[in-house]
N, C-alpha and C. Protein backbone atom coordinates (compact mmCIF):
# COMPACT_ATOMS: atom_id res chain seq x y z
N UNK A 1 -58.65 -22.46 8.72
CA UNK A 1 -57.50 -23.01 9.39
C UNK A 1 -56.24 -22.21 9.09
N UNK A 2 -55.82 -22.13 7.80
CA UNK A 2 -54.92 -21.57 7.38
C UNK A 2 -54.87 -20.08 8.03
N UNK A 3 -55.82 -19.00 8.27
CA UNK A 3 -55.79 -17.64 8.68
C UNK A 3 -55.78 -17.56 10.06
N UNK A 4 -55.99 -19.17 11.06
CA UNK A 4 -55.54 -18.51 12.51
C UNK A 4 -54.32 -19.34 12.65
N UNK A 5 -53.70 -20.57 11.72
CA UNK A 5 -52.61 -20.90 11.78
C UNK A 5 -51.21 -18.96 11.45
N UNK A 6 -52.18 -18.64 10.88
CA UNK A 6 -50.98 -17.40 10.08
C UNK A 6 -51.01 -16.31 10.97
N UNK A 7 -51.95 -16.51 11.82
CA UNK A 7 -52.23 -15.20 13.34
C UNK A 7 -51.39 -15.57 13.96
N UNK A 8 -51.20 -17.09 14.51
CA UNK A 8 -50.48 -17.43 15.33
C UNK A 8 -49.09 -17.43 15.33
N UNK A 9 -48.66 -17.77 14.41
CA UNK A 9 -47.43 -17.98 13.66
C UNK A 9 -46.65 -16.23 13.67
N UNK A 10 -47.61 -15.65 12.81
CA UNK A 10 -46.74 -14.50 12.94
C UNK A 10 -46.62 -13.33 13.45
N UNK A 11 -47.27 -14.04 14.94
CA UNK A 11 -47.30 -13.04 16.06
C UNK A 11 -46.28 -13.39 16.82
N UNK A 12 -45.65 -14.60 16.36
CA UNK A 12 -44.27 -15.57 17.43
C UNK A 12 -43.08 -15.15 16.70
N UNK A 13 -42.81 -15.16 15.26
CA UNK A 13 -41.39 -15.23 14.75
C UNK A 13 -41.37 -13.56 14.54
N UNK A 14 -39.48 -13.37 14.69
CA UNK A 14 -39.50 -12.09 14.65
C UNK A 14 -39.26 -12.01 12.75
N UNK A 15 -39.72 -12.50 11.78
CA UNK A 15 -39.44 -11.91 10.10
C UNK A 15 -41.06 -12.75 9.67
N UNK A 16 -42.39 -12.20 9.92
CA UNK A 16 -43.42 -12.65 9.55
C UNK A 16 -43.68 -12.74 8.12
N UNK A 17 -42.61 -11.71 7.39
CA UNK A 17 -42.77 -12.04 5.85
C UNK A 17 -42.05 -12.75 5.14
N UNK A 18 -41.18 -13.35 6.47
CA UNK A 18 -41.01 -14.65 5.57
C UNK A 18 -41.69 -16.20 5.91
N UNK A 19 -42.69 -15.63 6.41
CA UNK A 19 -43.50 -17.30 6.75
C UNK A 19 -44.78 -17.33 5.64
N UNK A 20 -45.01 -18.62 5.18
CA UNK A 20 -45.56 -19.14 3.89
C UNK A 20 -46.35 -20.84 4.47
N UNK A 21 -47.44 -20.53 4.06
CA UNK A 21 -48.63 -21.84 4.40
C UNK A 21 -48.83 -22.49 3.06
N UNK A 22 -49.03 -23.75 2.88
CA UNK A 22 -49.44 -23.94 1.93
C UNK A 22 -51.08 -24.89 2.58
N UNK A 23 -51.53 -24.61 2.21
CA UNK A 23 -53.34 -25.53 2.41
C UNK A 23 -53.60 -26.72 1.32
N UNK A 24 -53.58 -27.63 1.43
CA UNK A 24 -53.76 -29.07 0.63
C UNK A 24 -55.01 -29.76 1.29
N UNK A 25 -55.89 -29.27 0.38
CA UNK A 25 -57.53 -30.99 1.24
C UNK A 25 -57.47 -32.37 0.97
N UNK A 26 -57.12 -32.84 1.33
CA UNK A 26 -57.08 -34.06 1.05
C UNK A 26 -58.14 -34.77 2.09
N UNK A 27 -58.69 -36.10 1.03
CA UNK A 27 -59.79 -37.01 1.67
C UNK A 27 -60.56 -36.21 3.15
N UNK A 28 -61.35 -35.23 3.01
CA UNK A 28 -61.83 -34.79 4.25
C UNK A 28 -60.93 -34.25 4.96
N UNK A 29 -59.74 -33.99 4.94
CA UNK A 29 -59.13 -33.34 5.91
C UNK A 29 -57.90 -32.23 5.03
N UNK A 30 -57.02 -31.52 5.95
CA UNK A 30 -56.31 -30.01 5.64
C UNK A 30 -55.03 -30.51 6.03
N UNK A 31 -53.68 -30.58 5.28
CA UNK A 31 -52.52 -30.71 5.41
C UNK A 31 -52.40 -29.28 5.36
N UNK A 32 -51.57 -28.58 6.69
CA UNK A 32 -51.18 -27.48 6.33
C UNK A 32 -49.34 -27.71 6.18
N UNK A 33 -48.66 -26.69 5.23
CA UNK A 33 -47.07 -26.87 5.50
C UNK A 33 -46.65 -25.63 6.35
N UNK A 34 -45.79 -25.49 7.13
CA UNK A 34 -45.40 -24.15 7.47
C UNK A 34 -43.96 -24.35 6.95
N UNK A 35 -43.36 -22.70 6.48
CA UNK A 35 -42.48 -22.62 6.07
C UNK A 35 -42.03 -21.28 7.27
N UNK A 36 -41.02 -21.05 7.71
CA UNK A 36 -40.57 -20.08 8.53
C UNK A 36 -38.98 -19.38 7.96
N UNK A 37 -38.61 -18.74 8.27
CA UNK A 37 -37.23 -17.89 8.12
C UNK A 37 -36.77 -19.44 9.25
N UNK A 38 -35.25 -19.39 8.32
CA UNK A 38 -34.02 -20.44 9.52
C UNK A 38 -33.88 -19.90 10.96
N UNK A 39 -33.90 -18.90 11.02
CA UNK A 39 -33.49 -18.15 12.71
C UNK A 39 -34.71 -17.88 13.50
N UNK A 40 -36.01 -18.56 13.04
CA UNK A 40 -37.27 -18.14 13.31
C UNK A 40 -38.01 -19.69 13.94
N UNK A 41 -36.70 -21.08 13.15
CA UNK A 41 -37.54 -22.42 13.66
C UNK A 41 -37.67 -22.58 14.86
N UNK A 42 -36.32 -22.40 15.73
CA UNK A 42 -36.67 -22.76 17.05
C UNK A 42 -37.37 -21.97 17.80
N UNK A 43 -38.01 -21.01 17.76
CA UNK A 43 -38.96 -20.16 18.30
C UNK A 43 -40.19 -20.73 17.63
N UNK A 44 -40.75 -21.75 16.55
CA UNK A 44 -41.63 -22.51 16.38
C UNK A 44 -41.65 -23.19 16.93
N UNK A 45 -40.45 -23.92 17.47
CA UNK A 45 -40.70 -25.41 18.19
C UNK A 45 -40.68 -25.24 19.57
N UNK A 46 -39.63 -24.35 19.74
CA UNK A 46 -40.06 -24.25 21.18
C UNK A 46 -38.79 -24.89 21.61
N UNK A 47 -38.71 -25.09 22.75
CA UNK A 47 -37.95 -25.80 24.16
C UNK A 47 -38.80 -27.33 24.15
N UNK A 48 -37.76 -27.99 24.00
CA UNK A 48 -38.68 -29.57 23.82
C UNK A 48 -39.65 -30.13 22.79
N UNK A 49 -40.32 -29.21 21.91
CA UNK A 49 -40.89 -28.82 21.30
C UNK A 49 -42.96 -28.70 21.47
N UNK A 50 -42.81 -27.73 22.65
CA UNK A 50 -44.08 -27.31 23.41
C UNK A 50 -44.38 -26.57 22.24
N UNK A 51 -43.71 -25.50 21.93
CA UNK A 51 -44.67 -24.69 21.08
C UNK A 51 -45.21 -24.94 20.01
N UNK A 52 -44.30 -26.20 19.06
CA UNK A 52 -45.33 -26.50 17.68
C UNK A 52 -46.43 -27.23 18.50
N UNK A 53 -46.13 -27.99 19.42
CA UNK A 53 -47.39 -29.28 20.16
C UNK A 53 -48.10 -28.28 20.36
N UNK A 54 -48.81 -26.90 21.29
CA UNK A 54 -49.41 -26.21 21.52
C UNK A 54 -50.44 -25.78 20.24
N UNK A 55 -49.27 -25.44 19.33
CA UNK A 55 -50.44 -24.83 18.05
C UNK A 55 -51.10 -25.76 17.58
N UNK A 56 -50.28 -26.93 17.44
CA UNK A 56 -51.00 -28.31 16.53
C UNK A 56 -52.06 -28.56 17.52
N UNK A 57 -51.99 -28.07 18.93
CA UNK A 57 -53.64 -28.86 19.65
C UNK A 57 -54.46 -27.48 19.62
N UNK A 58 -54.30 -26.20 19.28
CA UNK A 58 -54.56 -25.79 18.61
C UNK A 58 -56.05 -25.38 17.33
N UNK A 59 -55.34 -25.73 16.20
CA UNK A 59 -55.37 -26.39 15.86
C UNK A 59 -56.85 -27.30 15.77
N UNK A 60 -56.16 -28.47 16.06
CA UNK A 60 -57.25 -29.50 16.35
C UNK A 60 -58.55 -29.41 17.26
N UNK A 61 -58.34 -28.42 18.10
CA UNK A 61 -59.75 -27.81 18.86
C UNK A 61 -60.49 -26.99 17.62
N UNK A 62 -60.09 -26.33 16.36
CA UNK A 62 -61.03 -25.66 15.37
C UNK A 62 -61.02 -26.86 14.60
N UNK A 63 -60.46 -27.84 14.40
CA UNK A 63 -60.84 -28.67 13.18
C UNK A 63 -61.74 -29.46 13.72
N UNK A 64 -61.59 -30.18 15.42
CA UNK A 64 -63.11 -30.65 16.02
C UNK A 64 -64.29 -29.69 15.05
N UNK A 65 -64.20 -28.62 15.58
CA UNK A 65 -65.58 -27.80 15.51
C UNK A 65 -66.01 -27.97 13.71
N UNK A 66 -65.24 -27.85 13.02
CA UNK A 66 -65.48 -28.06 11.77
C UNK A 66 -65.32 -28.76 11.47
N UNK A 67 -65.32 -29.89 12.34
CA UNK A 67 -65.39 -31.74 11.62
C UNK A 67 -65.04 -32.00 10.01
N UNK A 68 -63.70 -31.54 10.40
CA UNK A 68 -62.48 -32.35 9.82
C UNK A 68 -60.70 -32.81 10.30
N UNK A 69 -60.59 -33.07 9.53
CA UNK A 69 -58.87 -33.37 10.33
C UNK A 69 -58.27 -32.36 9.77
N UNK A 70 -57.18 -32.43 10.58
CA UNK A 70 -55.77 -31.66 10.37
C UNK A 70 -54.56 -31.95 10.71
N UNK A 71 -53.32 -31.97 9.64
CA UNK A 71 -52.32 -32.28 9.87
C UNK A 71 -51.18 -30.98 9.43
N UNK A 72 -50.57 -30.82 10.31
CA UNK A 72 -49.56 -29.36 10.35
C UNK A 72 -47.94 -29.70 9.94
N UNK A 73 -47.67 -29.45 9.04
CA UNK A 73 -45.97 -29.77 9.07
C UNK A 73 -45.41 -28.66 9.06
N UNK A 74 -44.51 -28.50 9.95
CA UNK A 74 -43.55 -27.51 9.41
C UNK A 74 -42.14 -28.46 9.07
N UNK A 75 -42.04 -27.22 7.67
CA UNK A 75 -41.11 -27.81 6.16
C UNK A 75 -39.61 -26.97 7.02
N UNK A 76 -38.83 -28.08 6.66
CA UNK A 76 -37.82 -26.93 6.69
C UNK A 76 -37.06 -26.37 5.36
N UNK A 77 -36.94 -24.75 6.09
CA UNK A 77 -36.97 -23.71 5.22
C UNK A 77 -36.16 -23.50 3.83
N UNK A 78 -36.12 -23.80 2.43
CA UNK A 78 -34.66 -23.66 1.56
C UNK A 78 -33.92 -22.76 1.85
N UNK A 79 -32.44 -23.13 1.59
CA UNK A 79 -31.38 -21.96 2.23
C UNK A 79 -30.53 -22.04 2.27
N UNK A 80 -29.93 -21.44 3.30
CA UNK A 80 -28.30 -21.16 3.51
C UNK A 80 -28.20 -22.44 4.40
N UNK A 81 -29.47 -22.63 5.19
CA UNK A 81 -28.69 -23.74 6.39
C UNK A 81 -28.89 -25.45 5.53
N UNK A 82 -29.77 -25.28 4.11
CA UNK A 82 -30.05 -26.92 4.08
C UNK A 82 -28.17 -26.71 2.67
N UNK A 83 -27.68 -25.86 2.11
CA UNK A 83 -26.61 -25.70 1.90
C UNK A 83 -25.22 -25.89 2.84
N UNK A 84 -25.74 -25.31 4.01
CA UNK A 84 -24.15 -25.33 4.64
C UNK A 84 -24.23 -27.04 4.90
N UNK A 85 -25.48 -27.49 5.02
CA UNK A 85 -25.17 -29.45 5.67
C UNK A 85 -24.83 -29.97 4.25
N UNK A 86 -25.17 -29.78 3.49
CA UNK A 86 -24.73 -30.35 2.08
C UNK A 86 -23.18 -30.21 2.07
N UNK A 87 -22.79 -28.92 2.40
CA UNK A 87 -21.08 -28.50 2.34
C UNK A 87 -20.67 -29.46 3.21
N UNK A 88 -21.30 -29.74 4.69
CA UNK A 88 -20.36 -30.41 5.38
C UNK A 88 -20.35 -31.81 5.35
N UNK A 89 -21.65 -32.09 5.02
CA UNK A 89 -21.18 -33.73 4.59
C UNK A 89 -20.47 -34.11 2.98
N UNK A 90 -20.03 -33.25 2.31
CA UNK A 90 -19.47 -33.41 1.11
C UNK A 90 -17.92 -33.03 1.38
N UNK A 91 -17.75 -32.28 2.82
CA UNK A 91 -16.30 -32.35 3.35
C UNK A 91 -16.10 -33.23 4.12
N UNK A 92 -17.00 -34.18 4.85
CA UNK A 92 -16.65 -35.32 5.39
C UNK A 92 -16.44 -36.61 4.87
N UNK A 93 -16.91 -36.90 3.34
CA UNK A 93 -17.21 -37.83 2.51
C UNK A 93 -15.72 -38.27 2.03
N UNK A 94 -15.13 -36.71 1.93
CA UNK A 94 -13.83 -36.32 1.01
C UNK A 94 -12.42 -37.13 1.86
């Protein structure tokens, strides 16, 4: 799961070294996390968000075949952008 989630993924964002999977089994099934570069999410999600829905069904057509589940998150990324919302709600508080 994890190696055609990481085909897919970083054939879409333009900084592929900064995207990071983490694989967790839990009870019969695969939590994957995706982590992406900040200027790289909305080209994960897409317009409406078709493109994560696309991979996540995806996805779920290889975890049919290997009869198990799968659940996909993408994390958002540590950074400059989960900093600048911290700045601005600590200037709106003020």
């Amino acid at each position: 799961m994890k190696d055609l989630l990481s085909f897919i993924v970083t054939s879409l964002v333009t900084k592929p070294d900064a995207v990071v999977i983490d694989e967790q089994k839990v009870d019969g099934g695969i939590t994957l996390n995706l982590t992406v570069d900040p200027s790289d999410m909305g080209l994960i999600i897409g317009k409406s968000g078709q493109t994560i829905r696309a991979i996540r069904r995806l996805l779920t057509v290889r975890a049919i075949a290997e009869n198990v589940r799968i659940n996909l998150q993408l994390t958002e990324p540590q950074g400059e952008s989960k900093s600048e919302s911290q700045e601005s709600s600590e200037e709106s508080a003020s």
